[in-house]
C-alpha atoms as a PDB file:
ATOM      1  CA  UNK A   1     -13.592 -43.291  27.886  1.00  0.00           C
ATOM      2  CA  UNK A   2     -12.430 -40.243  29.602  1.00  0.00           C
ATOM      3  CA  UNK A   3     -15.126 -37.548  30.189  1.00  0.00           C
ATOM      4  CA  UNK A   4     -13.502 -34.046  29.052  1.00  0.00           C
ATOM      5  CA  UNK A   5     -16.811 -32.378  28.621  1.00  0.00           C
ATOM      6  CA  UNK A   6     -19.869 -31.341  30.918  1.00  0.00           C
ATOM      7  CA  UNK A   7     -21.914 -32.509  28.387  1.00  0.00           C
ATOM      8  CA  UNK A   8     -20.618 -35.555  28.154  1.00  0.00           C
ATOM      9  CA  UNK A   9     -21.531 -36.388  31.883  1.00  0.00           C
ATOM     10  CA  UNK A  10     -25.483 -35.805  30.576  1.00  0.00           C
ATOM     11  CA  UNK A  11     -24.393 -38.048  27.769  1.00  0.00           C
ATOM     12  CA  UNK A  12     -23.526 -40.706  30.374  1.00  0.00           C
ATOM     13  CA  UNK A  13     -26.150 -40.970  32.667  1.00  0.00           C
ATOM     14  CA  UNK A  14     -28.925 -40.801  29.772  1.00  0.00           C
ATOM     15  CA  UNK A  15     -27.630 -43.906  29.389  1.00  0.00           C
ATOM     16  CA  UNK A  16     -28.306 -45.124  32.105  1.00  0.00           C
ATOM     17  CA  UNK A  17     -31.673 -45.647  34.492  1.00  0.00           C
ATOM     18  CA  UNK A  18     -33.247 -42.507  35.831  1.00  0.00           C
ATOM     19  CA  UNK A  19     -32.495 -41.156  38.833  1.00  0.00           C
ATOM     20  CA  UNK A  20     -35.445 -39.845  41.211  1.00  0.00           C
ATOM     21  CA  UNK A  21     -34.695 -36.148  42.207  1.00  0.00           C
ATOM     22  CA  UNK A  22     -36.833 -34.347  44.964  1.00  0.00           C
ATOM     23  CA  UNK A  23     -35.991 -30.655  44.701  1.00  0.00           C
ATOM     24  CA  UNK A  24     -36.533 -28.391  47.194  1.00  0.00           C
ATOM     25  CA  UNK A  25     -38.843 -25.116  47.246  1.00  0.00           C
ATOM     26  CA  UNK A  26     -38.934 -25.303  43.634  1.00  0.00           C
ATOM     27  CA  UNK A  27     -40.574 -22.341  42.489  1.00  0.00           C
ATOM     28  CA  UNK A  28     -38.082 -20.471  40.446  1.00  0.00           C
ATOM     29  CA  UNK A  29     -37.365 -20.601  36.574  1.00  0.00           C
ATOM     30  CA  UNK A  30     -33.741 -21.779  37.187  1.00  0.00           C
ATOM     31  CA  UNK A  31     -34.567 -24.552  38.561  1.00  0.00           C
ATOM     32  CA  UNK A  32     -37.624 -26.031  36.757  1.00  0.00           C
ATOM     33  CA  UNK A  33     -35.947 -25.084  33.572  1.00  0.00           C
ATOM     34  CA  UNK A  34     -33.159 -27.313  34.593  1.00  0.00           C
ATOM     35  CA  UNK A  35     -35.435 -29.754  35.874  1.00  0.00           C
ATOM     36  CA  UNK A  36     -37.478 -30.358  32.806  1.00  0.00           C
ATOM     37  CA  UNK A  37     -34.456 -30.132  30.458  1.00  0.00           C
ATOM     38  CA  UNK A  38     -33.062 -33.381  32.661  1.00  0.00           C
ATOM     39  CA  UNK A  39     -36.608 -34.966  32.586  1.00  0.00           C
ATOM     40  CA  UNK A  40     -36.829 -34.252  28.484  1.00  0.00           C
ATOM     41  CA  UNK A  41     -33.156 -35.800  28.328  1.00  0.00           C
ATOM     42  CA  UNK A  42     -33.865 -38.926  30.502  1.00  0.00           C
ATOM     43  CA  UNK A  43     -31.304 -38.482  33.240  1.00  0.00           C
ATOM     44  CA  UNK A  44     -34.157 -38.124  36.042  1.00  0.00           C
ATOM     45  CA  UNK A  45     -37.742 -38.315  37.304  1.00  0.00           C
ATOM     46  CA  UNK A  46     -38.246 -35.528  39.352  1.00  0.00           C
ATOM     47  CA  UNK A  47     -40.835 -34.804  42.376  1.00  0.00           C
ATOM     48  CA  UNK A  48     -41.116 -30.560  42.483  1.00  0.00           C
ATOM     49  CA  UNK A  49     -41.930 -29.434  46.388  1.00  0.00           C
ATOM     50  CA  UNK A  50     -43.062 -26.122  47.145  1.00  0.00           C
ATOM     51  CA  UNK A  51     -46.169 -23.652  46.181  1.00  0.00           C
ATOM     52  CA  UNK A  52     -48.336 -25.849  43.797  1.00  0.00           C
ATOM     53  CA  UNK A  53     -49.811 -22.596  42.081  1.00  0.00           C
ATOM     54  CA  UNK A  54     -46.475 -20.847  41.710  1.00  0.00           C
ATOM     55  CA  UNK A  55     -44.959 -23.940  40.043  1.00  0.00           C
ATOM     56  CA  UNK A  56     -47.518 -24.149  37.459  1.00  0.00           C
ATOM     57  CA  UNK A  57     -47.598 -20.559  37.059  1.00  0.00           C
ATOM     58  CA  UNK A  58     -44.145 -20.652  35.954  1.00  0.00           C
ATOM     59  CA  UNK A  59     -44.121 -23.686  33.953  1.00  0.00           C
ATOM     60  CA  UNK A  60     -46.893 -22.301  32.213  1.00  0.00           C
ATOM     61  CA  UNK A  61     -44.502 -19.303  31.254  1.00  0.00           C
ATOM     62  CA  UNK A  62     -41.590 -21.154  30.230  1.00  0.00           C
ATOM     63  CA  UNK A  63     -44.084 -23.440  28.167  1.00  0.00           C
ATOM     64  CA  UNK A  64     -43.617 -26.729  30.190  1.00  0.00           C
ATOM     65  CA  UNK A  65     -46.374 -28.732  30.950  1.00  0.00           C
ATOM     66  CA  UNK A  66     -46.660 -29.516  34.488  1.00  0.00           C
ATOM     67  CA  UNK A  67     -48.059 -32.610  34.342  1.00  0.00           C
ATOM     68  CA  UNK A  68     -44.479 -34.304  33.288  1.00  0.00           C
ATOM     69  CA  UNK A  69     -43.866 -33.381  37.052  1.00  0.00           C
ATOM     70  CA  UNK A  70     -45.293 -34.773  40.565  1.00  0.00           C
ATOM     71  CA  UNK A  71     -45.589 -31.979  42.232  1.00  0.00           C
ATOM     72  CA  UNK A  72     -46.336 -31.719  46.035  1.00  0.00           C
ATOM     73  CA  UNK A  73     -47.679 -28.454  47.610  1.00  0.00           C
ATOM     74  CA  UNK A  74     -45.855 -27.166  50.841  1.00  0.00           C
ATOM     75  CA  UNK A  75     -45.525 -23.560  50.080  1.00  0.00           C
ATOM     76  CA  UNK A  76     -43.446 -22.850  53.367  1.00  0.00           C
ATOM     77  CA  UNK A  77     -39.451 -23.064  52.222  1.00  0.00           C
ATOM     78  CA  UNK A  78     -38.021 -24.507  55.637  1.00  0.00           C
ATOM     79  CA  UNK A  79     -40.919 -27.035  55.208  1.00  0.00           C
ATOM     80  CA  UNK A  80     -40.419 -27.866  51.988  1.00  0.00           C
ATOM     81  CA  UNK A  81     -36.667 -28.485  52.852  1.00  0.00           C
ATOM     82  CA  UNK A  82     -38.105 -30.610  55.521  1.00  0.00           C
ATOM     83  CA  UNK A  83     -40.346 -32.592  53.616  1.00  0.00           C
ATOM     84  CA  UNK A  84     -37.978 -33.511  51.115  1.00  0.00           C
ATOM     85  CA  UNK A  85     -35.112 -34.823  53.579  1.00  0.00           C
ATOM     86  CA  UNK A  86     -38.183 -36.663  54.392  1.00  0.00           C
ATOM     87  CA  UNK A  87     -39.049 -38.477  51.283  1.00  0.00           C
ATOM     88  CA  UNK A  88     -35.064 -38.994  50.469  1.00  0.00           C
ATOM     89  CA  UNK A  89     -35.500 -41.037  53.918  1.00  0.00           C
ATOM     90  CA  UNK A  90     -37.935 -43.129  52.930  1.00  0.00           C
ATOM     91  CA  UNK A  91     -36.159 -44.014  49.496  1.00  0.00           C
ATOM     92  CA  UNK A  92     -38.589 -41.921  47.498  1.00  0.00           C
ATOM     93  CA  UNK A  93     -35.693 -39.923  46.121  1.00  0.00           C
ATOM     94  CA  UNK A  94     -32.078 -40.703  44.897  1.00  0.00           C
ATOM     95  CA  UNK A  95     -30.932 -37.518  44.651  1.00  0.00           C
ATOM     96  CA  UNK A  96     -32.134 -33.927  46.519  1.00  0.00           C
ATOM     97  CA  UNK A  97     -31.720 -30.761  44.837  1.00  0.00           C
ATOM     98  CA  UNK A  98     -31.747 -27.234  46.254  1.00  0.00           C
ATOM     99  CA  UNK A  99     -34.642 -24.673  44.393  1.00  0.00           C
ATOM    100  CA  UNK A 100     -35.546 -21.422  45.761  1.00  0.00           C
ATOM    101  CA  UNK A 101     -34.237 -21.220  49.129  1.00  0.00           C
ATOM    102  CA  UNK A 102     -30.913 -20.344  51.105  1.00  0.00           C
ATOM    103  CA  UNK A 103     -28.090 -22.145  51.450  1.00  0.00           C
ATOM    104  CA  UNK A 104     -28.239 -21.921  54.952  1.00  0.00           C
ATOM    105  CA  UNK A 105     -32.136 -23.163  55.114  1.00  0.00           C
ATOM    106  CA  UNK A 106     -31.035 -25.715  52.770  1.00  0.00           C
ATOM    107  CA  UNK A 107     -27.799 -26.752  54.973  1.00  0.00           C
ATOM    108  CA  UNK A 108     -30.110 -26.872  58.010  1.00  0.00           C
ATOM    109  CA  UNK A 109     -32.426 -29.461  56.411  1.00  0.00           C
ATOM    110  CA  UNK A 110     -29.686 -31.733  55.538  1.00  0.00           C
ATOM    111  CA  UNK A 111     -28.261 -31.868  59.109  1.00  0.00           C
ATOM    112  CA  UNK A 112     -31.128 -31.898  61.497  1.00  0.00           C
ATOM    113  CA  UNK A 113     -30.190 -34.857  63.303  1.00  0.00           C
ATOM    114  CA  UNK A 114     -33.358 -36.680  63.637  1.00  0.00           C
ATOM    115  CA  UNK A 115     -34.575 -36.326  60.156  1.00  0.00           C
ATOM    116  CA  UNK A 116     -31.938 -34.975  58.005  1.00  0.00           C
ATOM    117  CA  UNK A 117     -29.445 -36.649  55.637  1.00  0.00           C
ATOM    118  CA  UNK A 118     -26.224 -36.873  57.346  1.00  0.00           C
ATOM    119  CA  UNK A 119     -24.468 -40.116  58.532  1.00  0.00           C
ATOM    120  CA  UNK A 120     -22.992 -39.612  61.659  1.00  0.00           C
ATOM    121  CA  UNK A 121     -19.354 -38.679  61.509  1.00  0.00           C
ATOM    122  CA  UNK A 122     -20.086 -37.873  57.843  1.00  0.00           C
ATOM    123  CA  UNK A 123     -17.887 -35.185  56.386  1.00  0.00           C
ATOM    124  CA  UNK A 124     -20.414 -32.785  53.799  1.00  0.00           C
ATOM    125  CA  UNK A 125     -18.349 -31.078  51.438  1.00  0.00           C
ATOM    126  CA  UNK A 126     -19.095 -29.419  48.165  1.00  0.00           C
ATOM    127  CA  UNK A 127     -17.595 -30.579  45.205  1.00  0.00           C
ATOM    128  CA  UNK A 128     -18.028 -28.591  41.881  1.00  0.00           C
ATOM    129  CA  UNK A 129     -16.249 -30.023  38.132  1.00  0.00           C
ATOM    130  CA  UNK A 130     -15.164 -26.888  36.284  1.00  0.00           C
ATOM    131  CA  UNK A 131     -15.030 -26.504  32.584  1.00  0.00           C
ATOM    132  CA  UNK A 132     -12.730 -23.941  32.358  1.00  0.00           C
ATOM    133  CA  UNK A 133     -11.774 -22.745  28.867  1.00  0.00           C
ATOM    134  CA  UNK A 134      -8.431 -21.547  29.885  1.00  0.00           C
ATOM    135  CA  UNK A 135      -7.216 -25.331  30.904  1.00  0.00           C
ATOM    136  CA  UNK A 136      -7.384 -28.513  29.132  1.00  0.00           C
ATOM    137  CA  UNK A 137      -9.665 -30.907  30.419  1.00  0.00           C
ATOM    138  CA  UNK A 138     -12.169 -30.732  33.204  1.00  0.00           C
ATOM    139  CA  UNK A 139     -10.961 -29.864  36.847  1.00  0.00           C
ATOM    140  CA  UNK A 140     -13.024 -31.035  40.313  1.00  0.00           C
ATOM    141  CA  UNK A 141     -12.225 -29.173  42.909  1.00  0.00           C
ATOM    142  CA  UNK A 142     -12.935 -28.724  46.610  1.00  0.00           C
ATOM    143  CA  UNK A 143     -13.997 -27.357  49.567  1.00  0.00           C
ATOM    144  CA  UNK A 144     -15.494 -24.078  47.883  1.00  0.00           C
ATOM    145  CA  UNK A 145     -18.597 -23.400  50.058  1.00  0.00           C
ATOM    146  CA  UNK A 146     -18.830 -25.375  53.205  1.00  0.00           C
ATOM    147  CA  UNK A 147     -15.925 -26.029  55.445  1.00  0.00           C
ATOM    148  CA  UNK A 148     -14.317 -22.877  56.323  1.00  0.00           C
ATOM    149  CA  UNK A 149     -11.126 -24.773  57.281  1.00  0.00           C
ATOM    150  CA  UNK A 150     -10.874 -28.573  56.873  1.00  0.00           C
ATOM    151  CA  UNK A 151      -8.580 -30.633  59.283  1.00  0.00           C
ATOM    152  CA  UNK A 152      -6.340 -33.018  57.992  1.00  0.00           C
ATOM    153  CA  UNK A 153      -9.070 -35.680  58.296  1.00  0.00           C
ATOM    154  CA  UNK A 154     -11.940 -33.710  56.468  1.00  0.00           C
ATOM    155  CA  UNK A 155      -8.983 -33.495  53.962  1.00  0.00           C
ATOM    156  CA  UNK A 156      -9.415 -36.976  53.248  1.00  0.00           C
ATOM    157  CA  UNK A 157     -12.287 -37.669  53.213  1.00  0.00           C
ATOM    158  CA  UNK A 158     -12.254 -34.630  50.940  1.00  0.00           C
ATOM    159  CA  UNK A 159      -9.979 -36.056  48.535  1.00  0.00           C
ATOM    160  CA  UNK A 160     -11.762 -39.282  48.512  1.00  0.00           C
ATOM    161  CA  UNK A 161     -14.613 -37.379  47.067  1.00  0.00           C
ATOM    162  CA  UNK A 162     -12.788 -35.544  44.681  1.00  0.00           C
ATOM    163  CA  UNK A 163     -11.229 -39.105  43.387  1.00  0.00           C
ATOM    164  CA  UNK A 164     -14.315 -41.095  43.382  1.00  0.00           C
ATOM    165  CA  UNK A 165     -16.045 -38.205  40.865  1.00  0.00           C
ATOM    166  CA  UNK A 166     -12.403 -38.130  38.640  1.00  0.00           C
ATOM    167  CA  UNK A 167     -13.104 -42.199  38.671  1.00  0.00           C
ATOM    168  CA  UNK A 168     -17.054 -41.809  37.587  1.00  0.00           C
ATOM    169  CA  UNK A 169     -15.881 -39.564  34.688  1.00  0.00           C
ATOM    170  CA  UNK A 170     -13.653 -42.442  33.660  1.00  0.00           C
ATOM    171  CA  UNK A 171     -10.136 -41.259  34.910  1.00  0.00           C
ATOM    172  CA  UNK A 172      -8.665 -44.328  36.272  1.00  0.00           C
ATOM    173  CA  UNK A 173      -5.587 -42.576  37.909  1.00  0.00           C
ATOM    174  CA  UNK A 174      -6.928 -39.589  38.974  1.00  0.00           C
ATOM    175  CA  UNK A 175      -3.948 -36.599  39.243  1.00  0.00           C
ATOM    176  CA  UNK A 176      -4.687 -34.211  42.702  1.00  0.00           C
ATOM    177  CA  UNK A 177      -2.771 -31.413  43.426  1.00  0.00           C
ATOM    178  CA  UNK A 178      -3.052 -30.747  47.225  1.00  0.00           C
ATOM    179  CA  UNK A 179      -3.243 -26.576  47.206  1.00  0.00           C
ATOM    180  CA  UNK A 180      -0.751 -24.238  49.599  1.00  0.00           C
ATOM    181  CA  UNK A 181       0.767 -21.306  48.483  1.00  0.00           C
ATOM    182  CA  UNK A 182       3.799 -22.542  48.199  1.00  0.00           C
ATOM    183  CA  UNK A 183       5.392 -25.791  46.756  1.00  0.00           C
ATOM    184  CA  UNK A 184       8.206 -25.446  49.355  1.00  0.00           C
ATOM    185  CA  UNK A 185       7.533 -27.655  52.369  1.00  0.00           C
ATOM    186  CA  UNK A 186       7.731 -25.365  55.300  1.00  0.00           C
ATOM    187  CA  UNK A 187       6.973 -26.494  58.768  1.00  0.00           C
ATOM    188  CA  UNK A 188       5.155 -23.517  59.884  1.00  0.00           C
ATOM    189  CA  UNK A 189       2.112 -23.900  57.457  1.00  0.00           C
ATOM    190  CA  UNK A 190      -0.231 -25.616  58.244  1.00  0.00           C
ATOM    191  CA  UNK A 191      -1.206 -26.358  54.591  1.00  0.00           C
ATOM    192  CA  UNK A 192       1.384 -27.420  53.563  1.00  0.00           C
ATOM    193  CA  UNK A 193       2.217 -29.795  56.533  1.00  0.00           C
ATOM    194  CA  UNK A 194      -1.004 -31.221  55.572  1.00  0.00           C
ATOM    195  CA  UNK A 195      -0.255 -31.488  51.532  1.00  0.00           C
ATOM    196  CA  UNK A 196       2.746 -33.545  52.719  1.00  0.00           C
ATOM    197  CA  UNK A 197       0.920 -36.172  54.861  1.00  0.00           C
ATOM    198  CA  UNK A 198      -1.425 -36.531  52.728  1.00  0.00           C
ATOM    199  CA  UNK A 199       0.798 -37.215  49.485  1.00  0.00           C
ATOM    200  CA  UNK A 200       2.590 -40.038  51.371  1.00  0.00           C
ATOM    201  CA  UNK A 201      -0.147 -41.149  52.329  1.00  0.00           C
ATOM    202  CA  UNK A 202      -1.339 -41.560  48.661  1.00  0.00           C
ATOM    203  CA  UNK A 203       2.716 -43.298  47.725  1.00  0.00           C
ATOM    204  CA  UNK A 204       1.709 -45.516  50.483  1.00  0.00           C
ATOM    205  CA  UNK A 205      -1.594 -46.652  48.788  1.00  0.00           C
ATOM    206  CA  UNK A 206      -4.015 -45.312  51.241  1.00  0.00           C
ATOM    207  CA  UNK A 207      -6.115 -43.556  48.704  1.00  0.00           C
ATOM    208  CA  UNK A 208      -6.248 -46.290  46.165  1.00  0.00           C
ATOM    209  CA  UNK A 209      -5.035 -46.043  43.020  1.00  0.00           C
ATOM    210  CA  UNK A 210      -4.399 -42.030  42.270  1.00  0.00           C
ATOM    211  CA  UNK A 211      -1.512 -39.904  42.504  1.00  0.00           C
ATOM    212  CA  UNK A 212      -1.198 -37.191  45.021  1.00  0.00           C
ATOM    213  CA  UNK A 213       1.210 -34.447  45.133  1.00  0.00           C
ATOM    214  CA  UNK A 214       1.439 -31.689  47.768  1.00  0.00           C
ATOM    215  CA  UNK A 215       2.061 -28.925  48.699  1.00  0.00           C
ATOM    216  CA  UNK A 216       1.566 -27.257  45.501  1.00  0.00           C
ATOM    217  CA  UNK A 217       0.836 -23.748  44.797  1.00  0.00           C
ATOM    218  CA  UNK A 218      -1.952 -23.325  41.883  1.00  0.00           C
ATOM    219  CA  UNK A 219       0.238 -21.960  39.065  1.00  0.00           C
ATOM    220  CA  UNK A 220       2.183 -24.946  39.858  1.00  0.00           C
ATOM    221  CA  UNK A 221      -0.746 -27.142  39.814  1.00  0.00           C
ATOM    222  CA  UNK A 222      -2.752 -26.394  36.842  1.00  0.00           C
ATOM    223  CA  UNK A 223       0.436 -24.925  34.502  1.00  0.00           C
ATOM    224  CA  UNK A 224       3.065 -27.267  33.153  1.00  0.00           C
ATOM    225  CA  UNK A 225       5.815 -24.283  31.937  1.00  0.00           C
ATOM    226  CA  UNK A 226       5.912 -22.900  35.288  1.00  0.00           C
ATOM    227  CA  UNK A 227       6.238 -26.485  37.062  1.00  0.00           C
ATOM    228  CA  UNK A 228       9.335 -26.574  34.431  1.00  0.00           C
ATOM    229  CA  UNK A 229      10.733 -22.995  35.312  1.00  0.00           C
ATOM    230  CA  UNK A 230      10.986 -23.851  39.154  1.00  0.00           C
ATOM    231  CA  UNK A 231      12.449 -27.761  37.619  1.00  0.00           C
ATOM    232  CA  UNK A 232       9.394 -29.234  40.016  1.00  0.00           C
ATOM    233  CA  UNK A 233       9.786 -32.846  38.633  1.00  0.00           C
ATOM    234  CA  UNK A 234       5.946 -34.001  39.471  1.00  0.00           C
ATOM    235  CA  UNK A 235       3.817 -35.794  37.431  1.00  0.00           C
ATOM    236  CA  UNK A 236       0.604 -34.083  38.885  1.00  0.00           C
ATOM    237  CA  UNK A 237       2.017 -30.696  38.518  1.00  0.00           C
ATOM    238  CA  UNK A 238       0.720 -28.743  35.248  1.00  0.00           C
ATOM    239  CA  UNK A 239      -1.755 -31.040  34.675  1.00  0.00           C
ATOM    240  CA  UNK A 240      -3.850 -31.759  37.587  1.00  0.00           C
ATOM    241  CA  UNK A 241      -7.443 -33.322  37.237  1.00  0.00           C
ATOM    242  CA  UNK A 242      -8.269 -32.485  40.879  1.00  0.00           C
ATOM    243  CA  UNK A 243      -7.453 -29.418  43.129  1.00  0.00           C
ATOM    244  CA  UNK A 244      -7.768 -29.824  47.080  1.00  0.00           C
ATOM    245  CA  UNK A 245      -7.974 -26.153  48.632  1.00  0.00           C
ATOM    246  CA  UNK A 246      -6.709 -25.630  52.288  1.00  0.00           C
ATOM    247  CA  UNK A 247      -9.785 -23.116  52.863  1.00  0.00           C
ATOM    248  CA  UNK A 248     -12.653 -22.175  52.092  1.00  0.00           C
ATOM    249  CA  UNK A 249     -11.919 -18.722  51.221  1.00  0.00           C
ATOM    250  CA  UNK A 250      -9.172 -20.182  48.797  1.00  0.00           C
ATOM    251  CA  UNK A 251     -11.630 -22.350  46.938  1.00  0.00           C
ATOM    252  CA  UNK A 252     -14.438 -20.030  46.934  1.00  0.00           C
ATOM    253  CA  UNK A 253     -12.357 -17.256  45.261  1.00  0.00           C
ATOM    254  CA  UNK A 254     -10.758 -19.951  42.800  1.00  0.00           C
ATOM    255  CA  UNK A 255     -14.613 -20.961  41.717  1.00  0.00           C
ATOM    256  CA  UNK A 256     -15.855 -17.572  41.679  1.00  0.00           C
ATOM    257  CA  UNK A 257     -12.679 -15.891  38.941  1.00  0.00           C
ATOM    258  CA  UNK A 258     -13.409 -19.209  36.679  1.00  0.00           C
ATOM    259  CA  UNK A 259     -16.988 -18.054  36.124  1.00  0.00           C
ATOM    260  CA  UNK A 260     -16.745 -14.218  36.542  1.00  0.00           C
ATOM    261  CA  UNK A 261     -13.674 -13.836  34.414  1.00  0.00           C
ATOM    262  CA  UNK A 262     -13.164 -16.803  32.490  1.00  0.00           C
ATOM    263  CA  UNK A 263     -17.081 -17.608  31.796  1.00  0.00           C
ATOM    264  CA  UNK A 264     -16.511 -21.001  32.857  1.00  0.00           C
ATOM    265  CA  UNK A 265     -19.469 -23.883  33.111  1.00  0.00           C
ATOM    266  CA  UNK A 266     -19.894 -25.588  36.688  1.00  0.00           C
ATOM    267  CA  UNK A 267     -21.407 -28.304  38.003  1.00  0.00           C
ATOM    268  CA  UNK A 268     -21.406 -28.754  41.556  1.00  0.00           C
ATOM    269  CA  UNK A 269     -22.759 -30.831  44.162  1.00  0.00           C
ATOM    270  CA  UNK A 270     -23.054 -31.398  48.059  1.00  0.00           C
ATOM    271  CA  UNK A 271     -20.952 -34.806  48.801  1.00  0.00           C
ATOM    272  CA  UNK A 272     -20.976 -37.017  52.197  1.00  0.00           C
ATOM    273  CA  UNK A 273     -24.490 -37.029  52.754  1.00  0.00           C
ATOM    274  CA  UNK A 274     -26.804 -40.350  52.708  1.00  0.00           C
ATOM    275  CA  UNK A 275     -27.590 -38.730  48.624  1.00  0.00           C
ATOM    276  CA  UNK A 276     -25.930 -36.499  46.129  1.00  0.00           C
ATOM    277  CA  UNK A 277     -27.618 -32.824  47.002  1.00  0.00           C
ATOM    278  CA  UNK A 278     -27.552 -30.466  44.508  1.00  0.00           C
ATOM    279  CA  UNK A 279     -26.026 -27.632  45.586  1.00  0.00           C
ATOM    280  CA  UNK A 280     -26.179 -24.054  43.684  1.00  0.00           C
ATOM    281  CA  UNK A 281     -26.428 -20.465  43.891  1.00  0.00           C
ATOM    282  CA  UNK A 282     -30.076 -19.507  43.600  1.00  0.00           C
ATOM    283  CA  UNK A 283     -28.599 -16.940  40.891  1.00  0.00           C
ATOM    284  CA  UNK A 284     -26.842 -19.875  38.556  1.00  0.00           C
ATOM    285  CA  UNK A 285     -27.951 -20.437  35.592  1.00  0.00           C
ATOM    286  CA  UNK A 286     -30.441 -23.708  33.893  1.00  0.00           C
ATOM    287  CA  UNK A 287     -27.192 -24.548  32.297  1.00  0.00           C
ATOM    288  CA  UNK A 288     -24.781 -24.873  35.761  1.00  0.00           C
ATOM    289  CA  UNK A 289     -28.101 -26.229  37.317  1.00  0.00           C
ATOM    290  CA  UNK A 290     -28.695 -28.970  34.599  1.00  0.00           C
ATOM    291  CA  UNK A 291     -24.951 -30.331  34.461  1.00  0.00           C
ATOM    292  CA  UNK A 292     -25.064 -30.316  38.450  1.00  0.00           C
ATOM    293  CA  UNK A 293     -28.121 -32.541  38.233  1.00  0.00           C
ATOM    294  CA  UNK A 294     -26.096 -34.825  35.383  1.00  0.00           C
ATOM    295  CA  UNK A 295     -23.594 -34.681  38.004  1.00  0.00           C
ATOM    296  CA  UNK A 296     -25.451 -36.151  40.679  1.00  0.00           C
ATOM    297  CA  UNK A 297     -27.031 -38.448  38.429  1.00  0.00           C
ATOM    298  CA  UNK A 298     -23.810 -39.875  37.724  1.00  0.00           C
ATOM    299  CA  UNK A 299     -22.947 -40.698  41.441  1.00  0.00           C
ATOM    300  CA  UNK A 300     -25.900 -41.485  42.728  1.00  0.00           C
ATOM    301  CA  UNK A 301     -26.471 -45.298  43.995  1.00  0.00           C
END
């Protein structure tokens, strides 16, 4: 079955065994709200790392008790980062989740070299699944919020990602719409000389089984009527499940109008890394956190 619903990726993984999830500095409401709701639903076990008597301060006002977490004091936020890179390492953790600290702290923890969680070579990209109310089934989408401008080669391993969480969610011919902004193939564009290669690479079975169309602009992409108005015969046009950006400022302003204006629900997660890492705005809601977590439930090993 075909997952068209966030909540239907919770309903998934509850189904399966737990996941262990270390998070990071968690000492905010966000996150141990959306920590607990997971633990309560039976998606994950979760380790909480960051000041002891601020984490049971604020469980005690959101009337959780404590004790359904292991919680380990380090009430420094770089060294709780740190510490839990450290326990993913030594396969006390399946999945590592971002609490009370910066994105850039966070990022820093994840790529120190000697202790962090990135394979050599890896690509780290953040990949968010968007139920958006104003299209018809869920979109995942990338890069939004780490690679300012991907090469052709972080654009597949890119697209890999964005296929591999289509396939998870039970889409067995995942539809990705490589994003320019223009459907017209011109040389001088970088974007959309690397839409091209990369949707012959797909005809040529590179990618597996999916279909890949590029270059596509987005009212192309994710509207049928105006893929019919410019007589764009595609079958990934107007009805894409995935969305490949060319930069980050595209995909960050994409992700940012489905929330803001459109009040859309997000889950979103840092991909390449030796784990799924929860990645989210310290400002997001339980909610966005929760399905995130679900999220990395559902591709974690």
């Amino acid at each position: 079955m075909s997952i068209t619903k966030l909540d239907q990726i919770i309903d998934l993984v509850k189904s399966k065994p737990r996941k262990r999830l270390v998070a990071a500095y968690a000492n905010d409401e966000h996150t141990i709200d959306a920590v607990n709701a997971a633990v309560d639903m039976g998606v994950v076990d979760a380790t909480l790392v960051g000041d002891e008597e601020t984490i049971k301060q604020v469980c005690a006002g959101l009337g959780i008790d404590a004790g359904k977490f292991h919680i380990v004091h380090e009430p420094v936020d770089t060294k709780a980062a740190a510490l839990c890179c450290e326990m993913i390492n030594n396969k006390e953790g399946d999945i590592l989740m971002k609490g009370l600290l910066s994105t850039d702290k966070y990022m820093r923890a994840i790529l120190n070299k000697e202790k962090g969680l990135c394979p050599p070579k890896a690509t780290l990209s953040h990949v968010a699944v968007i139920e958006n109310p104003s299209y018809h089934k869920l979109l995942v989408v990338s890069d939004a919020a780490i690679i300012p401008l991907p090469e052709l080669k972080q654009k597949q391993d890119i697209l890999k990602y964005l296929v591999s969480i289509a396939k998870a969610m039970g889409n067995e011919m995942p539809k990705v719409a490589v994003i320019a902004a223009t459907e017209q193939m011109l040389a001088g564009m970088p974007a959309c000389v690397d839409a091209a290669i990369l949707a012959t690479m797909a005809k040529r079975g590179q990618f597996g089984k999916v279909s890949v169309d590029g270059p596509l602009s987005l009212d192309i992409a994710i509207d049928k009527e105006t893929a019919e108005i410019k007589k764009l015969d595609s079958e990934v046009a107007g009805d894409a499940d995935c969305l490949l950006f060319p930069n980050i400022e595209s995909g960050n302003v994409f992700y940012k109008c489905c929330t803001k204006f459109n009040k859309a629900e997000i889950g979103a997660m840092l991909m390449g890394a030796k784990v799924p890492c929860v990645l989210t705005s310290r400002g997001d809601s339980a909610k966005t956190k929760l399905y995130s977590i679900s999220l990395a439930a559902l591709m974690a090993k």
